[in-house]
Protein backbone atom coordinates (compact mmCIF):
# COMPACT_ATOMS: atom_id res chain seq x y z
CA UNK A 1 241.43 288.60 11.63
CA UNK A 2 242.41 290.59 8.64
CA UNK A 3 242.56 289.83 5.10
CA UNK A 4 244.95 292.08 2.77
CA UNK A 5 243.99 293.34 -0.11
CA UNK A 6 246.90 293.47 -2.64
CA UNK A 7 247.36 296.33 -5.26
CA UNK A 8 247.03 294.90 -8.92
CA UNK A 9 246.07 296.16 -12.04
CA UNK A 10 242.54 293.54 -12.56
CA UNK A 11 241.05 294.63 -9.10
CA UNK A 12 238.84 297.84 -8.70
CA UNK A 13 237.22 299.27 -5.61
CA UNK A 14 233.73 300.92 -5.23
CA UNK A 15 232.30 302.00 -1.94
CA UNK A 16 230.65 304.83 0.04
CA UNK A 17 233.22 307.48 0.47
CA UNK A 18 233.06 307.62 -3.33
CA UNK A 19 230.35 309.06 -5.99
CA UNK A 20 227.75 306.38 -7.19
CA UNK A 21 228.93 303.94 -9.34
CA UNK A 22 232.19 305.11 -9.02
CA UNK A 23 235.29 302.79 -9.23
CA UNK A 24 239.13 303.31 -8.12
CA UNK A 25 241.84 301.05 -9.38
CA UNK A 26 243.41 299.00 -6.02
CA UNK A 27 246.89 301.19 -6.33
CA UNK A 28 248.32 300.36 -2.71
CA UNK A 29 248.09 297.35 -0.20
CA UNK A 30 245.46 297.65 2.38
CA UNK A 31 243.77 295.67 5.11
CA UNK A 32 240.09 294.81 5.88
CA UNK A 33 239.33 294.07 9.63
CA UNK A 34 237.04 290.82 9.03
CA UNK A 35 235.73 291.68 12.95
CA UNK A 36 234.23 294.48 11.67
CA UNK A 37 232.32 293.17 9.01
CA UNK A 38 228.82 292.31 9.18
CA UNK A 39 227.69 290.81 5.55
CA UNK A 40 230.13 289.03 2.85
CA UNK A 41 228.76 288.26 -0.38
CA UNK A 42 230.31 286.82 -3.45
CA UNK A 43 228.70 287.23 -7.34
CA UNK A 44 229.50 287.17 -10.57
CA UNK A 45 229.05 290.16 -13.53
CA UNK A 46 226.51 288.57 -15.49
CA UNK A 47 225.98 291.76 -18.34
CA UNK A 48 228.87 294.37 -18.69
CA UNK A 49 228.40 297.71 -16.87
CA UNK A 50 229.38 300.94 -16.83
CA UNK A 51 231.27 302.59 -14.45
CA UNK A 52 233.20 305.87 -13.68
CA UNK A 53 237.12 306.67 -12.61
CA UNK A 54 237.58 309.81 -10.45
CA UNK A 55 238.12 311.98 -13.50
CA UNK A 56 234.54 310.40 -15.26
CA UNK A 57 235.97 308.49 -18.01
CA UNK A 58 233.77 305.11 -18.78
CA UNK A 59 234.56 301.84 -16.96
CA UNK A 60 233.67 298.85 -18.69
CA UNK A 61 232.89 296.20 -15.99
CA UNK A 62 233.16 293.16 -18.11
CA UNK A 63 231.07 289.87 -18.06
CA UNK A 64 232.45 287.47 -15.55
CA UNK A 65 233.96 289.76 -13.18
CA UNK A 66 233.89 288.54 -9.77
CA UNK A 67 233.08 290.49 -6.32
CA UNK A 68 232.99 290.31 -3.15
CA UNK A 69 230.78 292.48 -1.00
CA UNK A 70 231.91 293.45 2.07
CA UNK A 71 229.08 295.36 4.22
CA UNK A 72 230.42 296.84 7.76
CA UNK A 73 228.88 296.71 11.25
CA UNK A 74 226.43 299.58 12.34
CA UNK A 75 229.56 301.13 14.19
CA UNK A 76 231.10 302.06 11.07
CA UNK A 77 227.99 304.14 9.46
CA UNK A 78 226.97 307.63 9.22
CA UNK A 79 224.34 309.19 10.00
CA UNK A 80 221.49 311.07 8.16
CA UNK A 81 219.34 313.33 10.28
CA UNK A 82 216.64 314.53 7.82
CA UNK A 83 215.77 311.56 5.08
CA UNK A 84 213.59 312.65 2.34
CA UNK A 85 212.66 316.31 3.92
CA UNK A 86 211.39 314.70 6.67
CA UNK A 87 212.63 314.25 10.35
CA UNK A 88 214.53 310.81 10.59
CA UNK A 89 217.69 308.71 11.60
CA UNK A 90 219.08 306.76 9.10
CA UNK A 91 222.24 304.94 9.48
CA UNK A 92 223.96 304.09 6.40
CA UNK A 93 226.96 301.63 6.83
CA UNK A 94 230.09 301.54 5.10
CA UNK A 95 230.86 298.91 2.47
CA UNK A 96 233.19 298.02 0.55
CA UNK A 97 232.90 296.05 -3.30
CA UNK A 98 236.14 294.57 -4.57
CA UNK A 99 235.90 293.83 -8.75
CA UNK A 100 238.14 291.40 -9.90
CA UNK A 101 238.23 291.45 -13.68
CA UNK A 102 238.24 288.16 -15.09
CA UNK A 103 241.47 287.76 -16.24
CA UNK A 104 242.33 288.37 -12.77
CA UNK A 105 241.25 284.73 -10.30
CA UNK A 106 244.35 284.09 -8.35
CA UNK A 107 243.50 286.33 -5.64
CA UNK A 108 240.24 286.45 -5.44
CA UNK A 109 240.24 282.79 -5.07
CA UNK A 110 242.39 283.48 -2.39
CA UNK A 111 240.18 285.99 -0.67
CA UNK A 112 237.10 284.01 -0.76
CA UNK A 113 238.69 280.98 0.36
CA UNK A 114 240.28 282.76 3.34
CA UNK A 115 237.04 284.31 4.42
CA UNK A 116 235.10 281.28 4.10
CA UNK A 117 237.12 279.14 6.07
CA UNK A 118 236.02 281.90 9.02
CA UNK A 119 232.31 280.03 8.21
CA UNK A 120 231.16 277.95 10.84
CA UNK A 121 228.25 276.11 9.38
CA UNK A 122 229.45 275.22 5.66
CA UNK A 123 228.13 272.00 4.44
């Protein structure tokens, strides 16, 4: 199953491909194969923090922005041959963290409700 991810102006995008703590406005419609995702979680900005566009100007995350975590399977990682100097493996996976500013619910409501009717054990 997919869920699509709608371009809007309240809903930023952060994951590995760019530099830490690095966000890029959602400018285009895209899809997310669920079947390929291993963790979901959902959380709430408690304290505002501070971010980066792809030129380094200052993001403000505000208070009460809303994400959702997406963390891929193993099959869609890299892999790090020499960790900390030392001979290693380490896998890191792809993920993906969608912000949805708070003036922005309608589809993040969506989103979440969408991927949580895919849960079999909700009480």
């Amino acid at each position: 199953m997919f869920i699509k991810i709608r371009k809007n102006c309240g809903i930023y995008m952060e994951h590995n491909g760019l530099e830490k703590r690095h966000l890029v406005p959602v400018t285009s419609n895209f899809l997310i194969n669920l079947s390929h995702v291993a963790e979901v979680s959902f959380y709430t900005i408690k304290e505002s923090k501070t971010r980066f566009d792809l030129e380094h100007h200052e993001l403000t995350v505000p208070v009460n922005t809303r994400v959702i975590h997406l963390q891929m399977s193993y099959l869609y990682g890299s892999y790090k041959e020499t960790v900390r100097e030392t001979k290693g493996r380490l896998v890191e996976r792809c993920y993906y963290k969608l912000y949805f500013m708070p003036e922005e619910l309608g589809q993040y409501s969506a989103l979440r409700e969408q991927i949580e009717n895919l849960v079999l054990n909700q009480d």
